[in-house]
N, C-alpha and C. Protein backbone atom coordinates (compact mmCIF):
# COMPACT_ATOMS: atom_id res chain seq x y z
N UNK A 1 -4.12 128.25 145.86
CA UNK A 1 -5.03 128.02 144.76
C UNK A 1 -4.25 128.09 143.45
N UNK A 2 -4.44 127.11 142.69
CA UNK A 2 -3.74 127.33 141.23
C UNK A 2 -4.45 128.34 140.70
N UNK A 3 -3.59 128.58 139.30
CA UNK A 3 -4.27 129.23 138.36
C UNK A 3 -5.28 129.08 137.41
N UNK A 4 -5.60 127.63 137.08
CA UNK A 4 -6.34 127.21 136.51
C UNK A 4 -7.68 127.23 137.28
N UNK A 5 -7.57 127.25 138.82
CA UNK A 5 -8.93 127.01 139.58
C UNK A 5 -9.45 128.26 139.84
N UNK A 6 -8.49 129.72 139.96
CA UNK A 6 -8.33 131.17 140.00
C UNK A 6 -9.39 131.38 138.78
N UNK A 7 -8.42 130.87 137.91
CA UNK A 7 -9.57 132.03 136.66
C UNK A 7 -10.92 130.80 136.27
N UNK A 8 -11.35 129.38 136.63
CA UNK A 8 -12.35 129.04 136.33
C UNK A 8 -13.59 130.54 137.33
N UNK A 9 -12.67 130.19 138.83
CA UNK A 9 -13.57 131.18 139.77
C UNK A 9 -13.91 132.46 139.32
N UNK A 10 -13.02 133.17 138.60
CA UNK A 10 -13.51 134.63 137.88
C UNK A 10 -14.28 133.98 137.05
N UNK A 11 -14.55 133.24 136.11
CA UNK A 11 -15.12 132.87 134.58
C UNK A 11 -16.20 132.81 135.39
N UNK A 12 -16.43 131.62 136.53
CA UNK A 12 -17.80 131.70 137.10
C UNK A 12 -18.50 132.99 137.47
N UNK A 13 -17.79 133.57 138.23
CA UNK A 13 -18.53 135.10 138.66
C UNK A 13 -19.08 135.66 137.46
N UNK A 14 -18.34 136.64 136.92
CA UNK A 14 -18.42 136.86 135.81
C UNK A 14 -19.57 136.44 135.09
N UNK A 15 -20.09 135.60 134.66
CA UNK A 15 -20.45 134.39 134.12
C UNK A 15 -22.13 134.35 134.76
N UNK A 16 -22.12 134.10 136.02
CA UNK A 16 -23.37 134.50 136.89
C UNK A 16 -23.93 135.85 136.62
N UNK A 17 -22.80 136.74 136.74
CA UNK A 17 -23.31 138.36 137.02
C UNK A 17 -24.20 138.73 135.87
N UNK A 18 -23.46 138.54 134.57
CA UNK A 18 -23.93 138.59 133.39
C UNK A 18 -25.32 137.99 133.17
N UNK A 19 -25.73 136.43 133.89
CA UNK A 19 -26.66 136.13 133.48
C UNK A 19 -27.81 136.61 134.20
N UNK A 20 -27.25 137.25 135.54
CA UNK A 20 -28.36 138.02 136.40
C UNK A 20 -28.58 139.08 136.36
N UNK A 21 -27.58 139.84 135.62
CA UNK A 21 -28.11 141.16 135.05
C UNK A 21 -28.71 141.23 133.61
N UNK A 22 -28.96 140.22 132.99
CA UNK A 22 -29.67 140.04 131.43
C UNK A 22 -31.06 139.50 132.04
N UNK A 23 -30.97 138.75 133.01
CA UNK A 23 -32.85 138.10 133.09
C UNK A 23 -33.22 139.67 133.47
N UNK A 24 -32.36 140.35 134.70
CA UNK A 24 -33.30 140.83 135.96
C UNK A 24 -33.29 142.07 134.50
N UNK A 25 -32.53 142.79 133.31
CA UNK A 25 -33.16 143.57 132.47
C UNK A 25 -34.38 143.03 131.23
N UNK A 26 -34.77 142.01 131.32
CA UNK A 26 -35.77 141.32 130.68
C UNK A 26 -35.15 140.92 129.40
N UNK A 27 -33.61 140.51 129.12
CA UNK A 27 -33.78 140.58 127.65
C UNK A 27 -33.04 139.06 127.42
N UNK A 28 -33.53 138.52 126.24
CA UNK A 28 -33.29 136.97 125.80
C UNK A 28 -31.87 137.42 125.01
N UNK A 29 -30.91 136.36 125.09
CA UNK A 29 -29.77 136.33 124.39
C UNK A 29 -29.88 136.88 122.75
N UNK A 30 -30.58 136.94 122.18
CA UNK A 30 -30.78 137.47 120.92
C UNK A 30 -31.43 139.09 121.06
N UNK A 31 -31.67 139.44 122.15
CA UNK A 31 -32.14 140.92 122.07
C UNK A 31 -30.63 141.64 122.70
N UNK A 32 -29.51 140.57 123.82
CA UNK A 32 -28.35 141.10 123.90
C UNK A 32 -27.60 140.69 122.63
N UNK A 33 -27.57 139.89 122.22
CA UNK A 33 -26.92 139.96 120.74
C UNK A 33 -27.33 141.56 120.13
N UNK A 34 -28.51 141.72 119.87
CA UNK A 34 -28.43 142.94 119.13
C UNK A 34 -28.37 144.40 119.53
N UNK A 35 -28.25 144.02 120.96
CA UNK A 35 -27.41 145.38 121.57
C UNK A 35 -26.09 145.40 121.45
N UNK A 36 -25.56 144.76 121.47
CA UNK A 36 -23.79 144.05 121.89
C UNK A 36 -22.73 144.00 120.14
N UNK A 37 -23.77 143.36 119.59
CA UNK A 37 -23.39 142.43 118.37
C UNK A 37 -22.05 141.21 119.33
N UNK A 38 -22.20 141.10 120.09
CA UNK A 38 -21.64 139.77 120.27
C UNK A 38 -22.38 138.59 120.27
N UNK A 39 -22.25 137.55 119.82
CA UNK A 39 -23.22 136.42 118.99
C UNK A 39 -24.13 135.93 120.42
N UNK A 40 -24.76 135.35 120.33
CA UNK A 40 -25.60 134.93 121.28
C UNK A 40 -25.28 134.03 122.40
N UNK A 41 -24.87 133.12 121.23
CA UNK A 41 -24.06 131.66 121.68
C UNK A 41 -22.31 131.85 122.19
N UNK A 42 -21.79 132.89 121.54
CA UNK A 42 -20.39 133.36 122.61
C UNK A 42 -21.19 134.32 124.56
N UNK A 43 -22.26 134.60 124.36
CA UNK A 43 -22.80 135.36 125.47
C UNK A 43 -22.95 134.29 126.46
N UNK A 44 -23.79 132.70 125.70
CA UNK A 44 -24.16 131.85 126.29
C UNK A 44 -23.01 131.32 126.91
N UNK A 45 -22.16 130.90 126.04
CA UNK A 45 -20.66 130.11 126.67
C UNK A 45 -19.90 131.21 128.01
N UNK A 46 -20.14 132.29 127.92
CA UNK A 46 -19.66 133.23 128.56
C UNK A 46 -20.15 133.16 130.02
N UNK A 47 -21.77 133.44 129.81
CA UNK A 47 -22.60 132.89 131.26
C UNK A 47 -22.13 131.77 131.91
N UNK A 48 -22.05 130.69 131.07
CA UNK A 48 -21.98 129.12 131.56
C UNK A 48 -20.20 129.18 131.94
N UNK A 49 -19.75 129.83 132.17
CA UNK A 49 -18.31 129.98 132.04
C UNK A 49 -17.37 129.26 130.92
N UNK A 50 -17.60 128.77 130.15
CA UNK A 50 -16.81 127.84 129.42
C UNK A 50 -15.86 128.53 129.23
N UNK A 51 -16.01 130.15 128.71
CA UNK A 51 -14.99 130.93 128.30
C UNK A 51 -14.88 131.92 129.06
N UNK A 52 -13.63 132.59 128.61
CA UNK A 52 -13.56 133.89 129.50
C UNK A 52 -13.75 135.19 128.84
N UNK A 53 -14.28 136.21 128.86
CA UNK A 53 -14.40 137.10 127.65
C UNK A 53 -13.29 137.83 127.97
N UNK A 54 -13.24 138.42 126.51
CA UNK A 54 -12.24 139.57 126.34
C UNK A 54 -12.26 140.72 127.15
N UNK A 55 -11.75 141.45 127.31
CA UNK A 55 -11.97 142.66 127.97
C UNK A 55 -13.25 143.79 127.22
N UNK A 56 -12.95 143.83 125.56
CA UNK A 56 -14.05 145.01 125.02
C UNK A 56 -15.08 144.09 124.89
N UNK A 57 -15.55 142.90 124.83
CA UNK A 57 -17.02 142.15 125.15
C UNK A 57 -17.49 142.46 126.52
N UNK A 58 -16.44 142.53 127.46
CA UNK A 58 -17.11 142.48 129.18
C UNK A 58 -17.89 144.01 128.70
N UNK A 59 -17.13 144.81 128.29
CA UNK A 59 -17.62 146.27 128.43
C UNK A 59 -18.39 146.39 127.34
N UNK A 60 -18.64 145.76 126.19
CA UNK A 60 -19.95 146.07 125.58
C UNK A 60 -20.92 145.27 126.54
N UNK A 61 -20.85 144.13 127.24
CA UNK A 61 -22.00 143.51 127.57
C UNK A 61 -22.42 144.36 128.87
N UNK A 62 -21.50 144.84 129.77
CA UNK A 62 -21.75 145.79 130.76
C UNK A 62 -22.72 146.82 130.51
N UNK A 63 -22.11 147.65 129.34
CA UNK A 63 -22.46 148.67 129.22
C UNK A 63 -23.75 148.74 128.66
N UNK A 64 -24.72 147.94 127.77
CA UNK A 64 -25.90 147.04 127.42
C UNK A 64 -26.49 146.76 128.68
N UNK A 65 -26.17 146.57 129.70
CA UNK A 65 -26.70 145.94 130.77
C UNK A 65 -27.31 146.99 131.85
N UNK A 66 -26.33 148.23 131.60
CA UNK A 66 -26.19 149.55 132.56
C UNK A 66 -25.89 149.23 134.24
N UNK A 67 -24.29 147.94 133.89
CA UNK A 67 -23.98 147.69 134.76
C UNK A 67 -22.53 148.26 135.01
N UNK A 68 -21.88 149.17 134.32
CA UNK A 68 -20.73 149.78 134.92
C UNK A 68 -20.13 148.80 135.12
N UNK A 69 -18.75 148.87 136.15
CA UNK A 69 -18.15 147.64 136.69
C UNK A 69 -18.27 146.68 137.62
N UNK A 70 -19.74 146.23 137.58
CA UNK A 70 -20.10 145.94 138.88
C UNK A 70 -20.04 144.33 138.88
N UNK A 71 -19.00 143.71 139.49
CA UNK A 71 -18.68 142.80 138.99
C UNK A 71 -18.14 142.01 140.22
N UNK A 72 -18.72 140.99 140.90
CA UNK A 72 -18.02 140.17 141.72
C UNK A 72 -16.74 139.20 141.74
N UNK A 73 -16.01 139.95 142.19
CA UNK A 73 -14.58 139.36 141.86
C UNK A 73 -13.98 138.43 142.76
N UNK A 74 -14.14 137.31 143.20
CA UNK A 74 -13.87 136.78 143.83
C UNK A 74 -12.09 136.58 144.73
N UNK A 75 -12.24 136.33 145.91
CA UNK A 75 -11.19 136.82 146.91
C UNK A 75 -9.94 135.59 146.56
N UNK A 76 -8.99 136.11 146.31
CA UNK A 76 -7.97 134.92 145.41
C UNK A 76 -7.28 134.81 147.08
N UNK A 77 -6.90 133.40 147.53
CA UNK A 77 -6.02 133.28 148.69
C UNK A 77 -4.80 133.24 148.20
C-alpha cells in the first residue's frame, strides 16, 4: 500500500469516527465549534476526510466528544 492511500485510509477513519461520535452526542457542527473553538467548516473537511487534523484538534475534538482515544485505526499491510 502506498503512502498516499495509507493516510487517505486513516483521514477516512478518523473522519467517520468523529462524525459518529458528534451525531450519536446530539451536537451540530456549530455547537462543536463552540466546545472545541475549532471552526466548523475545518471539523467538516475533517469528517469528509479532505484533511487530516493536527494532533491538538484530534484531542480537543475527542475530548468534547468524551471519546478518549477511541479511534479506529485501520490495519496498514
Amino acid at each position: 500500500m502506498k503512502r498516499n492511500e495509507t493516510h487517505e485510509m486513516v483521514a477516512r477513519a478518523i473522519g467517520e469516527k468523529i462524525h459518529k461520535l458528534r451525531n450519536e452526542k446530539g451536537f451540530t457542527l456549530y455547537k462543536l465549534e463552540k466546545e472545541t473553538g475549532v471552526k466548523a467548516h475545518h471539523i467538516a473537511q475533517i469528517e469528509k476526510a479532505q484533511i487530516f487534523p493536527r494532533v491538538d484538534i484530534l484531542q480537543r475534538l475527542l475530548i468534547a466528544l468524551d471519546a478518549g482515544v477511541v479511534l479506529p485505526i485501520p490495519k496498514i499491510h
